[in-house]
C-alpha atoms as a PDB file:
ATOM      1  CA  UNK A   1       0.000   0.000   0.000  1.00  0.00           C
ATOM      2  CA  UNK A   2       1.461   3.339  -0.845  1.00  0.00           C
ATOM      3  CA  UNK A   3       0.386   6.325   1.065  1.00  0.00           C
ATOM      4  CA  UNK A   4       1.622   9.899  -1.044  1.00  0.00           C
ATOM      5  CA  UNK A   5       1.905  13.383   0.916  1.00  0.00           C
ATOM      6  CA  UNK A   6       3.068  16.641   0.581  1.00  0.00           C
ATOM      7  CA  UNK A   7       4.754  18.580   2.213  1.00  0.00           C
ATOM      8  CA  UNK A   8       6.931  21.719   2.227  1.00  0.00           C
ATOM      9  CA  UNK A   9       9.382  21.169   5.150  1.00  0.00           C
ATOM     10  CA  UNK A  10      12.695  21.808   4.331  1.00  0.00           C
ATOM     11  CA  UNK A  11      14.195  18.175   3.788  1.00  0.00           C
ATOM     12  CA  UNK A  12      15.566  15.613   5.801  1.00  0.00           C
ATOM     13  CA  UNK A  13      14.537  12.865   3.290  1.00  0.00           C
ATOM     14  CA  UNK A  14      14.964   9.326   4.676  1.00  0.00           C
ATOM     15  CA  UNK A  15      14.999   6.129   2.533  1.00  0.00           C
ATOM     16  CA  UNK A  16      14.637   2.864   4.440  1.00  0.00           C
ATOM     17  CA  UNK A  17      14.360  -0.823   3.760  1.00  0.00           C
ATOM     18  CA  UNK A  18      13.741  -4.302   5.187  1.00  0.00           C
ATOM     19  CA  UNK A  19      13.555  -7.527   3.789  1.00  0.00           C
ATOM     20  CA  UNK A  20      15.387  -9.212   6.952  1.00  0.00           C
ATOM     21  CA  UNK A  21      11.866 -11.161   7.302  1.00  0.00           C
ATOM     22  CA  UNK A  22       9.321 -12.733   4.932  1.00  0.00           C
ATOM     23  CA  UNK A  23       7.131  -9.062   4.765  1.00  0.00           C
ATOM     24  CA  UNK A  24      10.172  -6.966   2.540  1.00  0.00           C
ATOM     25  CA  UNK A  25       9.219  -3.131   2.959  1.00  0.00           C
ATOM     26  CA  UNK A  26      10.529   0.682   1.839  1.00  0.00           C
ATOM     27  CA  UNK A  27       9.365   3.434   3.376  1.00  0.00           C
ATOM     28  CA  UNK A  28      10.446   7.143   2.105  1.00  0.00           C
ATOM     29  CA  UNK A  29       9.791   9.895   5.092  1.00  0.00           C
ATOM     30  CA  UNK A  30      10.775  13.658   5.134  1.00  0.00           C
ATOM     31  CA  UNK A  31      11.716  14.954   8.501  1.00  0.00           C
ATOM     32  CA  UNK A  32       9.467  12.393  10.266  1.00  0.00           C
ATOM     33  CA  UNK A  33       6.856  12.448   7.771  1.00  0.00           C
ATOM     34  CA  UNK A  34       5.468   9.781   5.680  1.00  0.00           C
ATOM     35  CA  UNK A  35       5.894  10.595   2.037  1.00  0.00           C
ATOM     36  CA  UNK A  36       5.184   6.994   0.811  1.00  0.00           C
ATOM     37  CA  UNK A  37       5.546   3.127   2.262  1.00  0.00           C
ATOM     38  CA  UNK A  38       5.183   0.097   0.465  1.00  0.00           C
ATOM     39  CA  UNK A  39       5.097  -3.452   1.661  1.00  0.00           C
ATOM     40  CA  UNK A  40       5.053  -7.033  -0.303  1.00  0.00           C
ATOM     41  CA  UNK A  41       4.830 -10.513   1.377  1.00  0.00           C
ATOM     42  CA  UNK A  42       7.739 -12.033  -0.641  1.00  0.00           C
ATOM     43  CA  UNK A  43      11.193 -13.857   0.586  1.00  0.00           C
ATOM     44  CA  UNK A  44      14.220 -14.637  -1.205  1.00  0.00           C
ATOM     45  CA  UNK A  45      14.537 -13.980  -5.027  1.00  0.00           C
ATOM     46  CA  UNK A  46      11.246 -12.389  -5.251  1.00  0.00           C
ATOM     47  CA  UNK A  47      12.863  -9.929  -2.878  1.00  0.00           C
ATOM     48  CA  UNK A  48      15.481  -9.258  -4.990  1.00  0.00           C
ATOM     49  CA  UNK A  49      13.479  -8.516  -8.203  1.00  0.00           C
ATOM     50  CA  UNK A  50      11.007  -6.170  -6.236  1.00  0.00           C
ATOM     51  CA  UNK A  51      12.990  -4.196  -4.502  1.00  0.00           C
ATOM     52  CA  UNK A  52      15.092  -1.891  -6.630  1.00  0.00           C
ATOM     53  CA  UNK A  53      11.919  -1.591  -9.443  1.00  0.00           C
ATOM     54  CA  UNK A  54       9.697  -0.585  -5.952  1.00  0.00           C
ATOM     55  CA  UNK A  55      12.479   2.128  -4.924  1.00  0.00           C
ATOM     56  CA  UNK A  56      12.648   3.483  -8.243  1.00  0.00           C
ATOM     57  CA  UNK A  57       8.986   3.501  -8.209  1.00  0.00           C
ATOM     58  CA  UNK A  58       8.688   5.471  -5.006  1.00  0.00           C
ATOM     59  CA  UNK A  59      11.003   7.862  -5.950  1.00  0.00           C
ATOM     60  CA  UNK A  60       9.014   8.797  -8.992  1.00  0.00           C
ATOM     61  CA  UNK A  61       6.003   8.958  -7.037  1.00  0.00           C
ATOM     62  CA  UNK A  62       6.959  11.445  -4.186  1.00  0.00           C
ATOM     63  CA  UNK A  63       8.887  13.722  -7.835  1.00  0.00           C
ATOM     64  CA  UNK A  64      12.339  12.223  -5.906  1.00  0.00           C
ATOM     65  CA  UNK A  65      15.515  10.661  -7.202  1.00  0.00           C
ATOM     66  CA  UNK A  66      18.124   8.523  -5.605  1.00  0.00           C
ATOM     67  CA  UNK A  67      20.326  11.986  -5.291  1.00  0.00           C
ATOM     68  CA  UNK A  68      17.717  13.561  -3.484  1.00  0.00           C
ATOM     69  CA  UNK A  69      18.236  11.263  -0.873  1.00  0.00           C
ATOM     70  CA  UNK A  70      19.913  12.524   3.155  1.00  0.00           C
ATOM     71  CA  UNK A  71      19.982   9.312   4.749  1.00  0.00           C
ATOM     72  CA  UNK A  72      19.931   5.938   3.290  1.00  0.00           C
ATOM     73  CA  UNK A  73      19.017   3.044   6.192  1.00  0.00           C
ATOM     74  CA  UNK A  74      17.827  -0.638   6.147  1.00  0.00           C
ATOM     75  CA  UNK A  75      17.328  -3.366   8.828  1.00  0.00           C
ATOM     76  CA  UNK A  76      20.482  -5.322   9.098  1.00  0.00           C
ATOM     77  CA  UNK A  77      18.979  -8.243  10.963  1.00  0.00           C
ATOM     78  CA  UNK A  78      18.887 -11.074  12.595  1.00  0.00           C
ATOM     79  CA  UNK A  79      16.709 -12.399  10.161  1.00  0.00           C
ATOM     80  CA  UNK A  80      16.692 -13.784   6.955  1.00  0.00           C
ATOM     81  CA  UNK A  81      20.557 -14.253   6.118  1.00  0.00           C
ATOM     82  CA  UNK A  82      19.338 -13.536   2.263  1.00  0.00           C
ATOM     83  CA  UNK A  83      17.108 -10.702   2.684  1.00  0.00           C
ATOM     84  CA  UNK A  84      19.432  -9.330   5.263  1.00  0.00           C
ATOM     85  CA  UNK A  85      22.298  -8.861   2.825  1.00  0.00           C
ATOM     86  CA  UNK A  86      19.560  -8.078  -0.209  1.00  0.00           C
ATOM     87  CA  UNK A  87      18.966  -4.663   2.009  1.00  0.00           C
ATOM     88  CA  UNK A  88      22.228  -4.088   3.293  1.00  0.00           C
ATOM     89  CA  UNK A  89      23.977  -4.396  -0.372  1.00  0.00           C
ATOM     90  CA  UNK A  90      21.119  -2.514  -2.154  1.00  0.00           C
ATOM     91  CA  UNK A  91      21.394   0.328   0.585  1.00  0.00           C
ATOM     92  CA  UNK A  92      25.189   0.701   0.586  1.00  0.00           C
ATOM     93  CA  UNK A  93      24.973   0.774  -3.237  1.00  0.00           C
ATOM     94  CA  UNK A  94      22.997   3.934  -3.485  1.00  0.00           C
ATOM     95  CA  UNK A  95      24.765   5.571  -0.362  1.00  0.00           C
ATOM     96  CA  UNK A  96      28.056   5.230  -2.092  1.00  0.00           C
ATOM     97  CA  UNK A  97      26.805   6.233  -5.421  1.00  0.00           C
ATOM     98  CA  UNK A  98      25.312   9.582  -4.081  1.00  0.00           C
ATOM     99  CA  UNK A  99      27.837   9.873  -1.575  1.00  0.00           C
ATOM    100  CA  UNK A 100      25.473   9.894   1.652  1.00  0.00           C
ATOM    101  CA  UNK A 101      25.705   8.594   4.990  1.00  0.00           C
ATOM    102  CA  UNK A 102      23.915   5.209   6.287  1.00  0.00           C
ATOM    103  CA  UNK A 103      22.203   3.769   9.646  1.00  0.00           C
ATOM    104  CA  UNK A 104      21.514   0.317  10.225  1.00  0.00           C
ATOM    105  CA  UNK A 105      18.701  -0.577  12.323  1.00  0.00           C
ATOM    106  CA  UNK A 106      17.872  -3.881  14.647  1.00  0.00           C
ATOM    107  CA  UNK A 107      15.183  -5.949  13.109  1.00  0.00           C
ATOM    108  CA  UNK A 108      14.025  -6.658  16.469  1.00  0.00           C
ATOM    109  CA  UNK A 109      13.850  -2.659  17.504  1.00  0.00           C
ATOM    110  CA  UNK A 110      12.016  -1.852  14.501  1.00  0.00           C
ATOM    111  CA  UNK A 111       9.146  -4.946  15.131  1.00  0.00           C
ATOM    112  CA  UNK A 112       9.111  -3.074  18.887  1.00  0.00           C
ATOM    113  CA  UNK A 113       8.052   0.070  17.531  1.00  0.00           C
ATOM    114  CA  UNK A 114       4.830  -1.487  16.755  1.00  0.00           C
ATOM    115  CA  UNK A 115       4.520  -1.202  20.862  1.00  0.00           C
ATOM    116  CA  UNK A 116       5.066   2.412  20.941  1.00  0.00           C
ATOM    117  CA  UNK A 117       3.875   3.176  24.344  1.00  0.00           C
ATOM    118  CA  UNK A 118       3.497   0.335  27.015  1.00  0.00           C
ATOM    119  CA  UNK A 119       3.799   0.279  30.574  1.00  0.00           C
ATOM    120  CA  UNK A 120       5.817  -3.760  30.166  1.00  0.00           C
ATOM    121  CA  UNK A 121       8.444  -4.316  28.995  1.00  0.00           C
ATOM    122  CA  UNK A 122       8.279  -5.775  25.221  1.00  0.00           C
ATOM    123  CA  UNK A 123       9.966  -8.813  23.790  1.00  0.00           C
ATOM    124  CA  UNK A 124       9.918  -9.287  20.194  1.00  0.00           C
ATOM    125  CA  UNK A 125      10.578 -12.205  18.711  1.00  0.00           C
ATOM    126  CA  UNK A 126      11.524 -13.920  15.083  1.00  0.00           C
ATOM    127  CA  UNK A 127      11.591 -17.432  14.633  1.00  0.00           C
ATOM    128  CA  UNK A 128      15.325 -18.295  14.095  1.00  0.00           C
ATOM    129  CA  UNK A 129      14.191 -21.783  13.130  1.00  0.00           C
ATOM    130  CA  UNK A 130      16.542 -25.070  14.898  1.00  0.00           C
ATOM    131  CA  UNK A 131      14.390 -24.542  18.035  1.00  0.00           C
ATOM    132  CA  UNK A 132      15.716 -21.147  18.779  1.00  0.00           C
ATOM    133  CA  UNK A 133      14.700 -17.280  18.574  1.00  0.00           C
ATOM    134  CA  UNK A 134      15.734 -14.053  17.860  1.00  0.00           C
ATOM    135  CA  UNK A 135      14.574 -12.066  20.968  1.00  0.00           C
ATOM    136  CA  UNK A 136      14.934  -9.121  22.297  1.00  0.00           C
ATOM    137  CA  UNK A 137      13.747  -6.901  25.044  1.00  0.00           C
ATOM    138  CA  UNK A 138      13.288  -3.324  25.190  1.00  0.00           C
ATOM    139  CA  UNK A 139      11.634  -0.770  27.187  1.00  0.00           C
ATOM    140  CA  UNK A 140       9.105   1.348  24.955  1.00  0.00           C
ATOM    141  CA  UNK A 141       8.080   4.350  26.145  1.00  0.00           C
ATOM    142  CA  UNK A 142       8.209   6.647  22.570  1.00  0.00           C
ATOM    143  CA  UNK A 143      11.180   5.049  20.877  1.00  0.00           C
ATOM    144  CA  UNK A 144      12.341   1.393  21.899  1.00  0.00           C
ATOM    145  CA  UNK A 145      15.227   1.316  24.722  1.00  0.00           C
ATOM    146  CA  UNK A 146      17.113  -2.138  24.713  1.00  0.00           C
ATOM    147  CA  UNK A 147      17.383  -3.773  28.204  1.00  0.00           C
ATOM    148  CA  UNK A 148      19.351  -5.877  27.109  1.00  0.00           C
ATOM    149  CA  UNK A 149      21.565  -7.331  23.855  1.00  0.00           C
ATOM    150  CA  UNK A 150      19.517  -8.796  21.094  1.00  0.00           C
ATOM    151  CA  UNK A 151      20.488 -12.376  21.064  1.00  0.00           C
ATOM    152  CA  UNK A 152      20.003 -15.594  19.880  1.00  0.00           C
ATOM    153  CA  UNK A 153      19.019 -18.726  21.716  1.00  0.00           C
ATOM    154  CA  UNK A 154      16.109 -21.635  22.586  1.00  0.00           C
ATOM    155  CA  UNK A 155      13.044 -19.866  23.630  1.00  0.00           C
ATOM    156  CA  UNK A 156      12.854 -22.357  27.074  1.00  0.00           C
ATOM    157  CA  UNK A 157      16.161 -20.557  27.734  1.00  0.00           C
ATOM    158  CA  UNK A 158      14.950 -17.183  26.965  1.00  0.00           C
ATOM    159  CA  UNK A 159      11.945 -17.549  29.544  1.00  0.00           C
ATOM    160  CA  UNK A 160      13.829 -18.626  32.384  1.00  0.00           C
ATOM    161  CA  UNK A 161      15.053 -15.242  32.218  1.00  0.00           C
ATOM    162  CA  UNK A 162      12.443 -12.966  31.920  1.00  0.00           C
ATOM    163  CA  UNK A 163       9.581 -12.240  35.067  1.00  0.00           C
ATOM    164  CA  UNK A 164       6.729  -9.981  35.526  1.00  0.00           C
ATOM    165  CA  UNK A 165       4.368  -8.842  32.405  1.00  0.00           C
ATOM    166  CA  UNK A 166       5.587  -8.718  29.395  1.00  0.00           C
ATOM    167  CA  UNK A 167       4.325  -8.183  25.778  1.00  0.00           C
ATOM    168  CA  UNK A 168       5.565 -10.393  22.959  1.00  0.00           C
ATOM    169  CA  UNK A 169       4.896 -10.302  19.350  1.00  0.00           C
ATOM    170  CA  UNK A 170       6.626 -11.160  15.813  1.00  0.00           C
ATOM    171  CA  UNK A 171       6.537 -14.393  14.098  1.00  0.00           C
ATOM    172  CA  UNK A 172       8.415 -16.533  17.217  1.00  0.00           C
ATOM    173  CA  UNK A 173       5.743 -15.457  19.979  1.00  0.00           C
ATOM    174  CA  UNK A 174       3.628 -16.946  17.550  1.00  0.00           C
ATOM    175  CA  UNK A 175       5.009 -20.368  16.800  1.00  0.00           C
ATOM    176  CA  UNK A 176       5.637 -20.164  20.611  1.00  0.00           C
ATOM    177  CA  UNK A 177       2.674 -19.042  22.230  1.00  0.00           C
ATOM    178  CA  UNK A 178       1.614 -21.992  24.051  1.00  0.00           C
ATOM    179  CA  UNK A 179       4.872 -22.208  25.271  1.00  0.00           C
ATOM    180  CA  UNK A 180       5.199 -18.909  26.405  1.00  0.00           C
ATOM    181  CA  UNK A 181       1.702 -19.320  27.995  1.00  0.00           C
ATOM    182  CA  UNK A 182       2.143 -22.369  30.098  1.00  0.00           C
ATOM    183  CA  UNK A 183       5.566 -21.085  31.881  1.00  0.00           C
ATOM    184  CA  UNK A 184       4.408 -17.530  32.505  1.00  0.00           C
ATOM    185  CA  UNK A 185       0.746 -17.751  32.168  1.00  0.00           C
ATOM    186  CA  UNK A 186      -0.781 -14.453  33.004  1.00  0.00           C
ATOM    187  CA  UNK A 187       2.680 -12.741  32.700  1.00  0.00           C
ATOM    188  CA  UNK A 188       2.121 -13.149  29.236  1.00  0.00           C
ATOM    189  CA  UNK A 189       0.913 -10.484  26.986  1.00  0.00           C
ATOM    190  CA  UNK A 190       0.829 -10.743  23.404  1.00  0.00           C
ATOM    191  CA  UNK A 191       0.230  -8.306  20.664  1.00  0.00           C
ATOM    192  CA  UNK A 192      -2.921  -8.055  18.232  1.00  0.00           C
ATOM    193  CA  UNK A 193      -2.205  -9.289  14.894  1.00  0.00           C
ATOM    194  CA  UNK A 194      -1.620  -6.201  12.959  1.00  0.00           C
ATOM    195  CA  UNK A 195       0.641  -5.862  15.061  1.00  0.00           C
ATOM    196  CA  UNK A 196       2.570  -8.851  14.182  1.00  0.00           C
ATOM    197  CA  UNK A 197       4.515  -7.963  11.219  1.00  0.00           C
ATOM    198  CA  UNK A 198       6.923  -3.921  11.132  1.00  0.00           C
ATOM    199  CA  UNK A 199       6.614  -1.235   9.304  1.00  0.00           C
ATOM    200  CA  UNK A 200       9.063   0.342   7.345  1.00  0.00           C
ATOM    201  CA  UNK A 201       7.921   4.166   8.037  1.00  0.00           C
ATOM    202  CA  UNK A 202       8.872   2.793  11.975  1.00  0.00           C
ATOM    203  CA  UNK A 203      12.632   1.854  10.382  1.00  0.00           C
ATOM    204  CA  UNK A 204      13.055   5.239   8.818  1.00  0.00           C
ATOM    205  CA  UNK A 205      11.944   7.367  12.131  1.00  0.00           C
ATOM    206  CA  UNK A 206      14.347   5.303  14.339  1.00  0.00           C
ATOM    207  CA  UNK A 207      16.864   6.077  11.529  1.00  0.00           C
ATOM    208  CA  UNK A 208      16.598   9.709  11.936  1.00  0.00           C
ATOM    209  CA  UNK A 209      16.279   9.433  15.115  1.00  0.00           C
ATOM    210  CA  UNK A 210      19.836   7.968  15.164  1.00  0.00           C
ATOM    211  CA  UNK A 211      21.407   9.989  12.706  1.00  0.00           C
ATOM    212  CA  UNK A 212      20.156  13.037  15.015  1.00  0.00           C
ATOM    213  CA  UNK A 213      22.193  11.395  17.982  1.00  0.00           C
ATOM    214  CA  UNK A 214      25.134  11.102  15.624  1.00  0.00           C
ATOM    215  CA  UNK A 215      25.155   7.272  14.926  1.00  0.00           C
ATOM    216  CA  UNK A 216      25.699   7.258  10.785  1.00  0.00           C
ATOM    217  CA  UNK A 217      27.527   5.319   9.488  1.00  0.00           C
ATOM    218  CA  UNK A 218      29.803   5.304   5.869  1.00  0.00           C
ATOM    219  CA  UNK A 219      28.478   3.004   3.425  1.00  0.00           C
ATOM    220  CA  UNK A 220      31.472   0.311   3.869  1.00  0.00           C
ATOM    221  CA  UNK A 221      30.668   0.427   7.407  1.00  0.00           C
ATOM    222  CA  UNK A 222      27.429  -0.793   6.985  1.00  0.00           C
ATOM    223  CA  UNK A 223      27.074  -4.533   8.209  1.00  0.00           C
ATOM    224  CA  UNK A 224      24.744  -7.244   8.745  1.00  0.00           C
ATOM    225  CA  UNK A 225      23.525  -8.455  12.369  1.00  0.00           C
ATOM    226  CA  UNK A 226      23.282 -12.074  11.421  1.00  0.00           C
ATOM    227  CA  UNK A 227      23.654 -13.116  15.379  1.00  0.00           C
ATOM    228  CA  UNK A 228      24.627 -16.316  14.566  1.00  0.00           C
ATOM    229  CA  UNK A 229      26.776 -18.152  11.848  1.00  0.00           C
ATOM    230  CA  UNK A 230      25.226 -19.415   8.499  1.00  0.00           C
ATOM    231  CA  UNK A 231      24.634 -22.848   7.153  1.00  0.00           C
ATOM    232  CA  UNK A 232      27.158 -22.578   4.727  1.00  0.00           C
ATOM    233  CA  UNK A 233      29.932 -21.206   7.437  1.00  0.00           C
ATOM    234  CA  UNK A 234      28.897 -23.769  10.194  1.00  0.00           C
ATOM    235  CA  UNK A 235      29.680 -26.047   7.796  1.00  0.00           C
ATOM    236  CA  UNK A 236      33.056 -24.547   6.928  1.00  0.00           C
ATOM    237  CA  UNK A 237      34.007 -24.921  10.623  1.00  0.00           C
ATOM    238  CA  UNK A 238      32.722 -28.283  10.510  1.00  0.00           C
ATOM    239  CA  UNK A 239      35.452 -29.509   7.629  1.00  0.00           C
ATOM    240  CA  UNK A 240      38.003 -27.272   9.120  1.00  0.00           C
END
């Protein structure tokens, strides 16, 4: 869905992406503003043959090009090792083409800023497949505070650590809701559905948000959060 405004504020234009999960998404803001968003359901090469035609679309929507740009940012994970690096290569590519700074952004943070104001802490969660999660935990009061390191481990594990209420959502507090229910029972608070899945307008404000606080990066600087090794390099290890 695209949503088109105008404005007349001086720029800070914002381009953001994330395909770390299954939902890939690009969001264009000025100064905090939603110019346009668009979102697609689609996962490895279908990721890769929307994105740059949706950009490019977007851009020609909101009378923008790729030099018109401030701040180029994406989600650099965990998640999806393939969409991950889809974002991160895609984003680095136009930074160092227009010569403009970058911010990378937790995929866990931005799924949190679907809690903007709660009075538990919340605990997003992707499904990291093997019987483990990506989790985090952060404090959302406006913007999303970590209390603690995104990580990944077994969701049993996770829950022995946590106590009190707390709000889960994302794909892993799904597959793990029963779970999550039967060690913490009424502890457990979990997010309506359209809540489930982020947005990218959410990955651009926290973007600005930490270019403001002096966070950007250069484009070569730019990395992937992968949080844990890939098939293809555990099994490197493995011969080694």
């Amino acid at each position: 869905m695209v949503h088109p405004t105008a404005h007349d504020t001086p720029p800070m234009i914002t381009l953001f992406l994330d395909t770390s999960t299954g939902p890939g998404g690009i969001a264009l803001t000025r100064n905090g503003q939603l110019l346009a968003e668009s979102s697609l359901h689609a996962g490895g090469k279908r990721q890769n043959s929307w994105l740059l035609p949706e950009v490019e679309r977007l851009l020609a929507l909101c009378g923008l090009t790729a030099a018109g740009i401030d701040l180029f940012a994406c989600a650099t994970g965990p998640g999806a090792f393939t969409g991950i690096r889809t974002a991160v290569a895609t984003i680095q590519g136009l930074a160092l083409a227009t010569d403009k700074p970058c911010i990378g952004i937790s995929s866990l943070a931005l799924l949190a800023m679907n809690i903007p104001l709660s009075p538990y802490p919340v605990c997003p969660l992707l499904d990291a497949r093997k019987n483990e999660v990506y989790a985090g935990l952060y404090r959302c009061n406006g913007l999303p505070e970590p209390l603690r390191a995104d990580q990944t481990l077994a969701p049993e594990t996770l829950l022995s650590t946590l106590s009190g209420p707390v709000i889960f959502l994302g794909d892993g507090a799904c597959r793990y809701r029963d779970l999550i229910q039967s060690r913490m029972g009424a502890e457990a608070h979990f997010a309506a559905d359209c809540h489930q899945t982020p947005r990218p307008v959410c990955g651009a404000l926290l973007a600005e948000a930490a270019f403001r606080q002096g966070h950007s990066l250069s484009p070569e600087a730019l990395l992937p959060a992968y949080l844990r090794l890939s098939e293809a390099e555990l099994s490197r290890q493995q011969k080694i």
